[in-house]
N, C-alpha and C. Protein backbone atom coordinates (compact mmCIF):
# COMPACT_ATOMS: atom_id res chain seq x y z
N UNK A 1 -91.18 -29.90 -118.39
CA UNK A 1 -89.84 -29.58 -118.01
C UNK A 1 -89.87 -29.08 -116.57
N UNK A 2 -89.28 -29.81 -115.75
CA UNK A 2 -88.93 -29.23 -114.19
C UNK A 2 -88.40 -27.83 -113.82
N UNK A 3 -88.79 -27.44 -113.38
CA UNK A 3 -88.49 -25.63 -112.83
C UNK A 3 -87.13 -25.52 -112.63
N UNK A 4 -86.21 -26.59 -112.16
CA UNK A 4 -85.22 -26.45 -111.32
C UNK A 4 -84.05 -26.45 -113.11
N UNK A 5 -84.60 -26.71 -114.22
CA UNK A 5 -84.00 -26.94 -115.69
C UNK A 5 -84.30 -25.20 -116.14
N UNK A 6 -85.56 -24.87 -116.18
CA UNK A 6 -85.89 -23.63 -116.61
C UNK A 6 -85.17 -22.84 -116.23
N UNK A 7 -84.84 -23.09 -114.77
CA UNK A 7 -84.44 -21.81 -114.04
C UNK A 7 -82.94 -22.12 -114.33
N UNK A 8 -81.86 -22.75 -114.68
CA UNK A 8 -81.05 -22.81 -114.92
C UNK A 8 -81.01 -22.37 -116.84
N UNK A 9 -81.58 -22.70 -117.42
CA UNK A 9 -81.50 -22.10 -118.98
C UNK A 9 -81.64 -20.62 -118.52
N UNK A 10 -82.51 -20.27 -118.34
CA UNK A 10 -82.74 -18.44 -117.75
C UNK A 10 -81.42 -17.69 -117.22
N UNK A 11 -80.64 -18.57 -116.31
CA UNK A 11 -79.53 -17.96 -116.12
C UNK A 11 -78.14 -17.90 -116.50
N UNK A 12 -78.31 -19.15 -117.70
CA UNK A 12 -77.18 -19.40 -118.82
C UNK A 12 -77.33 -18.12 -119.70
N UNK A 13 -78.69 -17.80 -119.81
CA UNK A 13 -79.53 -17.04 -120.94
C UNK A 13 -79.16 -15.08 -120.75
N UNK A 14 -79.16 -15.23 -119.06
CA UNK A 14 -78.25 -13.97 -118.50
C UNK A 14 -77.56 -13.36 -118.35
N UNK A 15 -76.65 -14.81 -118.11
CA UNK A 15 -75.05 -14.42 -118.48
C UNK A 15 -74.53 -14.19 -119.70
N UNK A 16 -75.01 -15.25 -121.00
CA UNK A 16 -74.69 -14.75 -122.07
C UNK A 16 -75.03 -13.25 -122.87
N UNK A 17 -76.36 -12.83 -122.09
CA UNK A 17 -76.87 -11.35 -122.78
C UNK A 17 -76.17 -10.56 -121.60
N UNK A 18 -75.29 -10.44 -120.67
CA UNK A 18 -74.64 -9.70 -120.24
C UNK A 18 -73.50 -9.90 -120.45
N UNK A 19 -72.77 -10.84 -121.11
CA UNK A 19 -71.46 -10.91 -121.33
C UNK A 19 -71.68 -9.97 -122.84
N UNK A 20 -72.71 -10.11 -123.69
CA UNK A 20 -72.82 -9.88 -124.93
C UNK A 20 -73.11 -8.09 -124.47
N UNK A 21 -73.52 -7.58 -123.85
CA UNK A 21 -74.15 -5.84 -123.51
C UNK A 21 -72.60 -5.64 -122.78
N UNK A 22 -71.97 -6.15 -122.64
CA UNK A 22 -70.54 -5.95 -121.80
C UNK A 22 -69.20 -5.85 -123.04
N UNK A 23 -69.72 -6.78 -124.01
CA UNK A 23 -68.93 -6.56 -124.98
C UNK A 23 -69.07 -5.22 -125.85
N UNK A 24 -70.31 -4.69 -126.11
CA UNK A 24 -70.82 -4.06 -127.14
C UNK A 24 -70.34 -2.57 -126.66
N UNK A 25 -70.53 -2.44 -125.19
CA UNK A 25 -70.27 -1.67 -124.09
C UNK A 25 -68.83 -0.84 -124.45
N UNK A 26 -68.21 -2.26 -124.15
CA UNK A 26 -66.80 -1.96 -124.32
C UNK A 26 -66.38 -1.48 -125.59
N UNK A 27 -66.87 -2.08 -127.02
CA UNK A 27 -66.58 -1.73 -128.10
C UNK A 27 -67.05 -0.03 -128.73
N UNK A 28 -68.41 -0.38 -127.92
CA UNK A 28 -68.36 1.20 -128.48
C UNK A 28 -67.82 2.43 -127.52
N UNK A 29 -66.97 1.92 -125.96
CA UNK A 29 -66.30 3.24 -125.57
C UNK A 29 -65.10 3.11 -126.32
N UNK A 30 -64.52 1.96 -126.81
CA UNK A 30 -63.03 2.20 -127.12
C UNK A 30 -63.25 2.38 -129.13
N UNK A 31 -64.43 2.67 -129.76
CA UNK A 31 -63.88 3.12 -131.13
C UNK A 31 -64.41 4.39 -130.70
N UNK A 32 -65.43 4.56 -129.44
CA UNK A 32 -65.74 6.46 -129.98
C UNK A 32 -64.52 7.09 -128.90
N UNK A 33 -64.18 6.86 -128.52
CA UNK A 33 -63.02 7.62 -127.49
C UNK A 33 -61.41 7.90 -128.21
N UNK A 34 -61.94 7.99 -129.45
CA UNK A 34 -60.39 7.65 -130.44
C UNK A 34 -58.83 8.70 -130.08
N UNK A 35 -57.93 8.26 -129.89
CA UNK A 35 -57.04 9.12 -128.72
C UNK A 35 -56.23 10.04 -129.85
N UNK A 36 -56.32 11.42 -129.10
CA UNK A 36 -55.60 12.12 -130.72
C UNK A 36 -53.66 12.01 -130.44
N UNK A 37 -53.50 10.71 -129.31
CA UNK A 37 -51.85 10.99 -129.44
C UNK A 37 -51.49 10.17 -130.41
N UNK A 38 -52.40 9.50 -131.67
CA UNK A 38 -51.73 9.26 -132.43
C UNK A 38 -51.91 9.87 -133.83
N UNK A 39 -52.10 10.84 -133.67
CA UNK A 39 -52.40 12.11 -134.87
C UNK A 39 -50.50 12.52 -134.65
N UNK A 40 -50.34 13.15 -135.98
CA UNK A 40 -49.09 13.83 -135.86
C UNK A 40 -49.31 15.27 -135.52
N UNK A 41 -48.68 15.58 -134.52
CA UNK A 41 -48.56 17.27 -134.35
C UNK A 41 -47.87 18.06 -135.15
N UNK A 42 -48.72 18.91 -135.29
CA UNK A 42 -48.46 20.07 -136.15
C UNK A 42 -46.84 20.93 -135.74
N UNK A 43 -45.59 20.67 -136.17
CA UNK A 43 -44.73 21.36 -136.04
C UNK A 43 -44.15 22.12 -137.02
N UNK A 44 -44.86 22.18 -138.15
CA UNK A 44 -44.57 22.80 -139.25
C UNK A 44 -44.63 24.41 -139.19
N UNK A 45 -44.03 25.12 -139.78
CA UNK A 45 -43.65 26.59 -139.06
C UNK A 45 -44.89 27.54 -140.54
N UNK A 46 -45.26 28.10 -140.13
CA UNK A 46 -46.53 28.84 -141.64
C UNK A 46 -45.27 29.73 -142.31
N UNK A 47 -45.96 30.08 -143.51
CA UNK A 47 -44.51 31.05 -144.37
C UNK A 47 -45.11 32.57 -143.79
N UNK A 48 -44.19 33.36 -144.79
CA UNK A 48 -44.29 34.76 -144.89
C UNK A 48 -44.20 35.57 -146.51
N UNK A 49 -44.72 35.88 -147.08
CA UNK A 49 -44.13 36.87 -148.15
C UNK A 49 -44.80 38.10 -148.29
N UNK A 50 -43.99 38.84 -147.84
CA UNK A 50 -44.21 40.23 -147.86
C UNK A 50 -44.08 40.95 -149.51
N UNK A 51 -45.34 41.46 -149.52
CA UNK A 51 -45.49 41.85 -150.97
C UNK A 51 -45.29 43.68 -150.81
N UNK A 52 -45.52 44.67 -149.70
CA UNK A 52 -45.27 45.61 -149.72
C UNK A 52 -45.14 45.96 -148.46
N UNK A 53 -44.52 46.72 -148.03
CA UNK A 53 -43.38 47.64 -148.35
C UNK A 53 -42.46 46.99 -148.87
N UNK A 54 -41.48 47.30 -149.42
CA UNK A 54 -40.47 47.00 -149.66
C UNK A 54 -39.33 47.23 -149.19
N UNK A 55 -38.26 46.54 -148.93
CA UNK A 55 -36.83 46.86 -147.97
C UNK A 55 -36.37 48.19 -148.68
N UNK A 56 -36.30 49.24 -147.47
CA UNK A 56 -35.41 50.51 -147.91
C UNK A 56 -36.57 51.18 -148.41
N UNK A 57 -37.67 50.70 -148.49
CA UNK A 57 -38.70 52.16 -149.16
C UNK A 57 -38.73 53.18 -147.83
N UNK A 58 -38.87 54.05 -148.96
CA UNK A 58 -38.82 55.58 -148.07
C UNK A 58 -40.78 56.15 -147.86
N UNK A 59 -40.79 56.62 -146.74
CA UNK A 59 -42.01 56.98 -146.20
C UNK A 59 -41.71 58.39 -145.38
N UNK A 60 -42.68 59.21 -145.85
CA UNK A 60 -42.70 60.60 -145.14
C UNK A 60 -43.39 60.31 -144.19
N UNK A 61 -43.08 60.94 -142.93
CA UNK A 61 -44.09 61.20 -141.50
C UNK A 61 -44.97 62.08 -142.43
N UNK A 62 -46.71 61.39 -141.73
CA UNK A 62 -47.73 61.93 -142.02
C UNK A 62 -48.19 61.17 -143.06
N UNK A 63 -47.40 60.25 -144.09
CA UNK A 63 -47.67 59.46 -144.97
C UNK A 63 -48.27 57.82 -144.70
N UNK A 64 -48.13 57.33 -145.35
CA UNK A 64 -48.68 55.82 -145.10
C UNK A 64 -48.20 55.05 -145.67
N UNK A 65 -48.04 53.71 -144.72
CA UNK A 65 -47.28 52.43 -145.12
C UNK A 65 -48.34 51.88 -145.48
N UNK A 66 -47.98 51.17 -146.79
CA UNK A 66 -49.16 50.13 -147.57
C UNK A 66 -48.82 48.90 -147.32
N UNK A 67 -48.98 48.10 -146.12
CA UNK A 67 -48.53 46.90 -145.95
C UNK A 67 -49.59 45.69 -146.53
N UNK A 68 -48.76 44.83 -147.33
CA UNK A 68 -49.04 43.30 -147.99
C UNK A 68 -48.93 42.47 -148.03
N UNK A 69 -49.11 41.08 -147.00
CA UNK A 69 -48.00 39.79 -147.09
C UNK A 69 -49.36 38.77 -147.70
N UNK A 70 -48.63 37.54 -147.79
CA UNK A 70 -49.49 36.27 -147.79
C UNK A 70 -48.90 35.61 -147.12
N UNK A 71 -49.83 34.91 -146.27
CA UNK A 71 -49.64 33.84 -145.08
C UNK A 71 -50.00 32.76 -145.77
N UNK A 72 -49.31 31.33 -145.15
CA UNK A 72 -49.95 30.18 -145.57
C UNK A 72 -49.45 29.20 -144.70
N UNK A 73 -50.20 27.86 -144.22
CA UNK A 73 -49.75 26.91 -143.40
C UNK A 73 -50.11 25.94 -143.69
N UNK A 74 -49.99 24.65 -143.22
CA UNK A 74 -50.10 23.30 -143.98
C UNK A 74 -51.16 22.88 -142.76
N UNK A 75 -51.68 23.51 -142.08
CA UNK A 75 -52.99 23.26 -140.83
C UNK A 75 -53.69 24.40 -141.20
N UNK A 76 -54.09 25.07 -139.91
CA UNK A 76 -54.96 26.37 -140.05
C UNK A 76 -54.05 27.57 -139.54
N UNK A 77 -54.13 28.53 -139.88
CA UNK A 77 -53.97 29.80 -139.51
C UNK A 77 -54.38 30.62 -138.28
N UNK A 78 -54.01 31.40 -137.08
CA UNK A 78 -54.31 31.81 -136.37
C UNK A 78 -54.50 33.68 -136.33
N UNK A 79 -53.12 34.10 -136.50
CA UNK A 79 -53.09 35.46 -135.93
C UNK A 79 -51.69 35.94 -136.43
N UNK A 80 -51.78 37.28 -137.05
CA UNK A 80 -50.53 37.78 -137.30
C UNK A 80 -50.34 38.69 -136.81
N UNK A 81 -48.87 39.87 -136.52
CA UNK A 81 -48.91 40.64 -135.88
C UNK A 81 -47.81 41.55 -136.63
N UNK A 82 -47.75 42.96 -136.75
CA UNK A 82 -47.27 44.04 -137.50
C UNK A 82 -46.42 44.63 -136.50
N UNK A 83 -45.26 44.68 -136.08
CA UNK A 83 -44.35 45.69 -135.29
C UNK A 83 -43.23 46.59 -136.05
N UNK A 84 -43.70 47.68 -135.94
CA UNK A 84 -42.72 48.82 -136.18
C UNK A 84 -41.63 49.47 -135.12
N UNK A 85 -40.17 49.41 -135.20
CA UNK A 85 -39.52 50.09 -134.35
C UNK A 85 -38.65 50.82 -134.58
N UNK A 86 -37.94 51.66 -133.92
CA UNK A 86 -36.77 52.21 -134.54
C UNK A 86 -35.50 51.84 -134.90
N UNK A 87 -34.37 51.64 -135.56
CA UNK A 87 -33.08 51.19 -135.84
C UNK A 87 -32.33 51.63 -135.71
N UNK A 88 -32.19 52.86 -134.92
CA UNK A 88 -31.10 54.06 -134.72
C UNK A 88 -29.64 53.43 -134.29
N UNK A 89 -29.98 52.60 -132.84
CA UNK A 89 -28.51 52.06 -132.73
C UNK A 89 -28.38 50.91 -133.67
N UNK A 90 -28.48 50.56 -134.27
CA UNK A 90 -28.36 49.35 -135.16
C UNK A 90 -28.81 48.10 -134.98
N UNK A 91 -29.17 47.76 -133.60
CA UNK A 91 -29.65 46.75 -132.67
C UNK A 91 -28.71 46.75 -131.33
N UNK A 92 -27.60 47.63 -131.22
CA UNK A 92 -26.77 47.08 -130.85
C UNK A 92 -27.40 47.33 -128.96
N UNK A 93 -28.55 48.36 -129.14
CA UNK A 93 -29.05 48.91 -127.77
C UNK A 93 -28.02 49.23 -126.92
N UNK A 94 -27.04 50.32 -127.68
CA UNK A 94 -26.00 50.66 -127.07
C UNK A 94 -26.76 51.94 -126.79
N UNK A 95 -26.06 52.92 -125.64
CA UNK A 95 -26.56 54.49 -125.15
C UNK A 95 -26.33 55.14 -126.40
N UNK A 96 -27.12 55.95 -127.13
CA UNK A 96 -26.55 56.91 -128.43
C UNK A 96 -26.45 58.33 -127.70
N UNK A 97 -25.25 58.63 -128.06
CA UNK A 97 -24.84 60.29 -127.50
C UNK A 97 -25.65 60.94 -127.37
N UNK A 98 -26.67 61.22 -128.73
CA UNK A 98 -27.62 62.39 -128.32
C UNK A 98 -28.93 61.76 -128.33
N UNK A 99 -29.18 60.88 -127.78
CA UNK A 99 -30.24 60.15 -127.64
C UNK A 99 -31.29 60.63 -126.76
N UNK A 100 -31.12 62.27 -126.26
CA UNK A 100 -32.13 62.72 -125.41
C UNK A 100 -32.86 63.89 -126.66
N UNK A 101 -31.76 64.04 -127.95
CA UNK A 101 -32.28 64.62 -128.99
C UNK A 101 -33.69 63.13 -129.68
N UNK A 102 -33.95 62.53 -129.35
CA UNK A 102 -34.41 61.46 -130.22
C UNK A 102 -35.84 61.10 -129.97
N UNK A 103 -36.51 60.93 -130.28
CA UNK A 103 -38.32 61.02 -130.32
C UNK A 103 -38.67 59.47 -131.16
N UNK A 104 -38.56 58.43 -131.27
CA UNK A 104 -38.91 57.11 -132.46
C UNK A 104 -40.26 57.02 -131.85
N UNK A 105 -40.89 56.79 -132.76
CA UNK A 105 -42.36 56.00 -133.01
C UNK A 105 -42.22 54.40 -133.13
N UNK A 106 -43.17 54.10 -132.30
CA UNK A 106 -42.88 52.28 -132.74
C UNK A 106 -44.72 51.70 -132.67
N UNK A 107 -45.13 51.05 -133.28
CA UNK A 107 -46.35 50.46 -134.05
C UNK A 107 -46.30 49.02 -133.74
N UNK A 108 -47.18 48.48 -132.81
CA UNK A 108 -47.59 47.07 -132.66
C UNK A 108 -48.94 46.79 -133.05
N UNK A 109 -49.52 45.57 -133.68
CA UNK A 109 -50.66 45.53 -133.54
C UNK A 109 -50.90 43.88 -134.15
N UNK A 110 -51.93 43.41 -133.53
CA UNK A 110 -52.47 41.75 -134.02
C UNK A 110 -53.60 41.78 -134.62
N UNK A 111 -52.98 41.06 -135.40
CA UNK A 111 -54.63 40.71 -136.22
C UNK A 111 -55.15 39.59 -136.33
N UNK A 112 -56.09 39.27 -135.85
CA UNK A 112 -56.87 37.61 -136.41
C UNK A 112 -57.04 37.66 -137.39
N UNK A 113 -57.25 36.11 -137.91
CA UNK A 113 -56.80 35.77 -139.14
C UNK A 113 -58.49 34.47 -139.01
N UNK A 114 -59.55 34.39 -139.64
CA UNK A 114 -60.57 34.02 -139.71
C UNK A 114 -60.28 32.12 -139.84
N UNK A 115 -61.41 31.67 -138.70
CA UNK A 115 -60.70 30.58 -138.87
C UNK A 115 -60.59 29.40 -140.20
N UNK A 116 -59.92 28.39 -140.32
CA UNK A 116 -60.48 27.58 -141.17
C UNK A 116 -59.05 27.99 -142.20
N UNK A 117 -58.47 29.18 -142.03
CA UNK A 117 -57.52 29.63 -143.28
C UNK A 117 -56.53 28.72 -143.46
N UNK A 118 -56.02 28.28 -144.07
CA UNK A 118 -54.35 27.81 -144.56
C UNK A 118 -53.74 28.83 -145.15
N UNK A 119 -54.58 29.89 -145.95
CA UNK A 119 -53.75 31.09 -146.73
C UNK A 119 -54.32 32.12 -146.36
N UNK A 120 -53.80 33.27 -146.41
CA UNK A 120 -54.81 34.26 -146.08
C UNK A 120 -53.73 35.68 -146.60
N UNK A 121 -54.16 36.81 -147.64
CA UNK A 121 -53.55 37.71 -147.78
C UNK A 121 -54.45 38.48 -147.08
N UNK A 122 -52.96 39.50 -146.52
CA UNK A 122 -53.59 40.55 -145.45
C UNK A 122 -53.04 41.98 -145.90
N UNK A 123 -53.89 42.97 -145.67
CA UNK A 123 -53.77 44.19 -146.55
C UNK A 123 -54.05 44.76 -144.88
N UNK A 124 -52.91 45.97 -144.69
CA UNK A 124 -52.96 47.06 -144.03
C UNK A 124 -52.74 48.48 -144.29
N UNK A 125 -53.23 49.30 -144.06
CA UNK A 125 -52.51 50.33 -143.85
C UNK A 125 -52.37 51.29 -142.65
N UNK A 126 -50.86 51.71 -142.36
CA UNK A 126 -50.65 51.95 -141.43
C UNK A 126 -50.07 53.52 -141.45
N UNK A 127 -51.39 54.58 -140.69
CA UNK A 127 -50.70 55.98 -140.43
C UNK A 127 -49.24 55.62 -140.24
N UNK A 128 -48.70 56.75 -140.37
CA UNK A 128 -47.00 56.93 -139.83
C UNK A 128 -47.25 58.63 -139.42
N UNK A 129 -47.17 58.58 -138.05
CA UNK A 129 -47.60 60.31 -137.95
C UNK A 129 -46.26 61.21 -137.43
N UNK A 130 -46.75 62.38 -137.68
CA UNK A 130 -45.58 63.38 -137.70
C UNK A 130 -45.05 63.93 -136.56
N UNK A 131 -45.88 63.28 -135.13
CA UNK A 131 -45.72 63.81 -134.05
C UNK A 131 -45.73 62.36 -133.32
N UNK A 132 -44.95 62.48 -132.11
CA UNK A 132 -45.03 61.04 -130.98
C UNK A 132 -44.86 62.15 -129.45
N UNK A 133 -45.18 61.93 -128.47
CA UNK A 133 -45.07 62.37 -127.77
C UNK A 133 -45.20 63.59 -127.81
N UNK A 134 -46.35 64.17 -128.74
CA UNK A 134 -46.31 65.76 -128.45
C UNK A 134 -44.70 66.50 -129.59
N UNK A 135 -44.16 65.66 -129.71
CA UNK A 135 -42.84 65.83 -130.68
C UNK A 135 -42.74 65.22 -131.99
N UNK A 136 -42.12 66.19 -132.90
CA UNK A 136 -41.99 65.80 -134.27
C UNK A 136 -41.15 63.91 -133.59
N UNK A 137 -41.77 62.78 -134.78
CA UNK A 137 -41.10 61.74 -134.37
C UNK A 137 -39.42 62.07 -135.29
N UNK A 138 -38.89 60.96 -135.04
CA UNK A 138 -37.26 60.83 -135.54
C UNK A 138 -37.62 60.61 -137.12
N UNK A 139 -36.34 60.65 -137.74
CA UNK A 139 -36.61 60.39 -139.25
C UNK A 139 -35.11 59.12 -138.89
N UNK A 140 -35.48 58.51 -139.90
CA UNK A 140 -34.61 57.53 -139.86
C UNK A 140 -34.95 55.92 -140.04
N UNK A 141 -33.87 54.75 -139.97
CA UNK A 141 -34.32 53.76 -140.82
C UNK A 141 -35.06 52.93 -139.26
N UNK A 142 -36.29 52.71 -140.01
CA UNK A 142 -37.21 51.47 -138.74
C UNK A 142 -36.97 50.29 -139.30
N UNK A 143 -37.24 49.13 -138.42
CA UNK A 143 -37.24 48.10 -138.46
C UNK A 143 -39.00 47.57 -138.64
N UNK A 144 -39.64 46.93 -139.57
CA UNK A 144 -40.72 46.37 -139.75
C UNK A 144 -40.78 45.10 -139.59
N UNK A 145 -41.41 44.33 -138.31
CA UNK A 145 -41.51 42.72 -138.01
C UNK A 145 -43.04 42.57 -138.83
N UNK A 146 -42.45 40.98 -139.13
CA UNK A 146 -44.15 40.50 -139.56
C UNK A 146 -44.12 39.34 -138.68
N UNK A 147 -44.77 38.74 -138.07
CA UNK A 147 -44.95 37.61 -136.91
C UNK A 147 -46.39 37.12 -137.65
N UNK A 148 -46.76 35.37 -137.43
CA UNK A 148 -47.61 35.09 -138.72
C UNK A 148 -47.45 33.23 -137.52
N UNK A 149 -48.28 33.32 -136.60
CA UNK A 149 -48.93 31.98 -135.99
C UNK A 149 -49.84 31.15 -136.21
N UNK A 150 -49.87 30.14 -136.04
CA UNK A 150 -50.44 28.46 -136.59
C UNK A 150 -51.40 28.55 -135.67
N UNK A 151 -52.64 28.02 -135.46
CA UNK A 151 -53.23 27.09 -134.30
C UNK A 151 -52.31 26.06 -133.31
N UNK A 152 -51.06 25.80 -134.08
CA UNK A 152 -50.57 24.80 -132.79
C UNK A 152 -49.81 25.92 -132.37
N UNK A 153 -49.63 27.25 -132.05
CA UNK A 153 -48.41 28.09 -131.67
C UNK A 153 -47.50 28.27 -132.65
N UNK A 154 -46.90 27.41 -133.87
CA UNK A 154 -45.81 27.62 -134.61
C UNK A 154 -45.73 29.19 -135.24
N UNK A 155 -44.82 29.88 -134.96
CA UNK A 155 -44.84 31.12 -135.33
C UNK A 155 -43.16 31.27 -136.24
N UNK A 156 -43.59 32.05 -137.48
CA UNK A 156 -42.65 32.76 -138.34
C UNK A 156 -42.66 33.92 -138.07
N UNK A 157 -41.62 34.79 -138.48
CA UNK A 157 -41.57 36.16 -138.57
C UNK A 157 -40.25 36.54 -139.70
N UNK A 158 -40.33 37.98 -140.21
CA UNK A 158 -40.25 37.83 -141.44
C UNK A 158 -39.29 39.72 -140.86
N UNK A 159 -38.46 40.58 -141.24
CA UNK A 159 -38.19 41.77 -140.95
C UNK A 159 -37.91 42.10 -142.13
N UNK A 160 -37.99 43.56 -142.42
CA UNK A 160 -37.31 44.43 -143.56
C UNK A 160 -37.21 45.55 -143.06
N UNK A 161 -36.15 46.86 -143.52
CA UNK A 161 -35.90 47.98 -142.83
C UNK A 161 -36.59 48.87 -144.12
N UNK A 162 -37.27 49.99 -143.23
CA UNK A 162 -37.90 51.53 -144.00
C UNK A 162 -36.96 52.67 -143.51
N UNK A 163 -37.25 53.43 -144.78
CA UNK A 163 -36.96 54.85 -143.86
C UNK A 163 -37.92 55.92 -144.07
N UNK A 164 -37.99 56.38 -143.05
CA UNK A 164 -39.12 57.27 -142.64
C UNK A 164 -37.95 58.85 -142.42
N UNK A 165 -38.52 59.26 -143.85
CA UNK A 165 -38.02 60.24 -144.14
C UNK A 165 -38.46 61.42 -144.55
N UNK A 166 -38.63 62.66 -144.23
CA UNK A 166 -39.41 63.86 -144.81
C UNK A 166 -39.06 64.44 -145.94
N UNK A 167 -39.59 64.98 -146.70
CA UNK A 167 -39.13 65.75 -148.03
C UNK A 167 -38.59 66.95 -147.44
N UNK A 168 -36.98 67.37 -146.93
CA UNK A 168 -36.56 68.57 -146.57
C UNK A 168 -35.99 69.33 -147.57
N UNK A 169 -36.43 69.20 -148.68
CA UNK A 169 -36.07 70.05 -150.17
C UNK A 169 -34.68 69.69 -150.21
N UNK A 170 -34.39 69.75 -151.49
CA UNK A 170 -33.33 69.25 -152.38
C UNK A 170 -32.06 70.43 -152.44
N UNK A 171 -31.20 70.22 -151.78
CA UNK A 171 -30.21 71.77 -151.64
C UNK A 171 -29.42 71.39 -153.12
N UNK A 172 -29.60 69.83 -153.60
CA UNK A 172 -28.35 69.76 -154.75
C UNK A 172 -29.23 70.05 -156.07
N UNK A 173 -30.57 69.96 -155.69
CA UNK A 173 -31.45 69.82 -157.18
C UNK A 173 -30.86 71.05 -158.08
N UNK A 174 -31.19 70.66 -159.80
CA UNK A 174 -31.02 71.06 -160.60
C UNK A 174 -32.68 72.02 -160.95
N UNK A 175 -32.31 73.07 -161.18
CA UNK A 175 -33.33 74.04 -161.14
C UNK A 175 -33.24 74.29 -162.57
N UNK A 176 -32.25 73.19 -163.50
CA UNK A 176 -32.22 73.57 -165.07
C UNK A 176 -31.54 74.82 -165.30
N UNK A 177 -30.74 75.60 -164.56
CA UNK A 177 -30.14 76.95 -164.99
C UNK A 177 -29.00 76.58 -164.31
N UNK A 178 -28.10 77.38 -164.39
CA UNK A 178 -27.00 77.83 -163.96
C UNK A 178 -27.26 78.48 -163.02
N UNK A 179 -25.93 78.30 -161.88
CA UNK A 179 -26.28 79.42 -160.92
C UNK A 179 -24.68 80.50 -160.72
């Protein structure tokens, strides 16, 4: 066979094993590069159920809130967060007359939530103390937020009102006698 035949099979033989390493090339950047814009995003919002306190329970300064919810999401779970504030004006954040008489305590705090969760019950407890600023705090009804975020950002939140109230003895109680 003449050289000038060889050397032409050799370079038929080239092109086809580089068209073929060009294909394989291509195939395996475009199945491992798999694009996540066609995943559906997570817009689903996680729940809330608050198992304790309960709306309107009463709490002495110096006592403790037994807080209880269950979280759950249809992805993973991120981070929840506990805010306590006061309710004096009603929300209305109007000036209150004697509002230089007034001392409120207010309670923030986040918690991670371990990853991998879809559910996760979370148990706190939270001092409620008898002093804020060097001053007895206010007695009166707070506002309790529960805030409860997804991995994609989707965040719930959940409120109920306490009152944080002292035992100032009973002027109507029945002492069982006559008086």
């Amino acid at each position: 066979m003449p050289i000038y035949i060889k050397h032409k099979k050799v370079i038929k033989m080239k092109i086809k094993l580089n068209s073929i390493l060009t294909l394989l090339v291509a195939a395996l950047i475009f199945t491992s590069c798999s694009s996540d814009d066609d995943a559906t995003p997570d817009t689903q919002k996680p729940t809330i159920a608050i198992i304790e306190p309960h709306n309107d329970d009463e709490i002495a300064p110096g006592g403790e809130i037994h807080f209880e919810a269950l979280f759950s999401d249809n992805v993973e779970l991120a981070s929840y967060k506990i805010e306590i504030h006061d309710d004096f004006d009603d929300h209305t954040h109007a000036q209150l007359k004697s509002s230089h008489d007034l001392n409120p305590w207010s309670f923030e705090q986040v918690f991670q939530i371990p990853a991998g969760q879809r559910s996760f019950e979370a148990e706190q407890h939270i001092d409620v103390p008898t002093t804020f600023n060097g001053e007895p705090i206010s007695e009166g009804i707070y506002h309790l937020g529960v805030y409860v975020t997804d991995t994609s950002g989707n965040e719930e939140q959940a409120f109920l009102s306490i009152h944080i109230e002292g035992d100032h003895g009973d002027e109507d109680h029945d002492h069982g006698h006559d008086h």
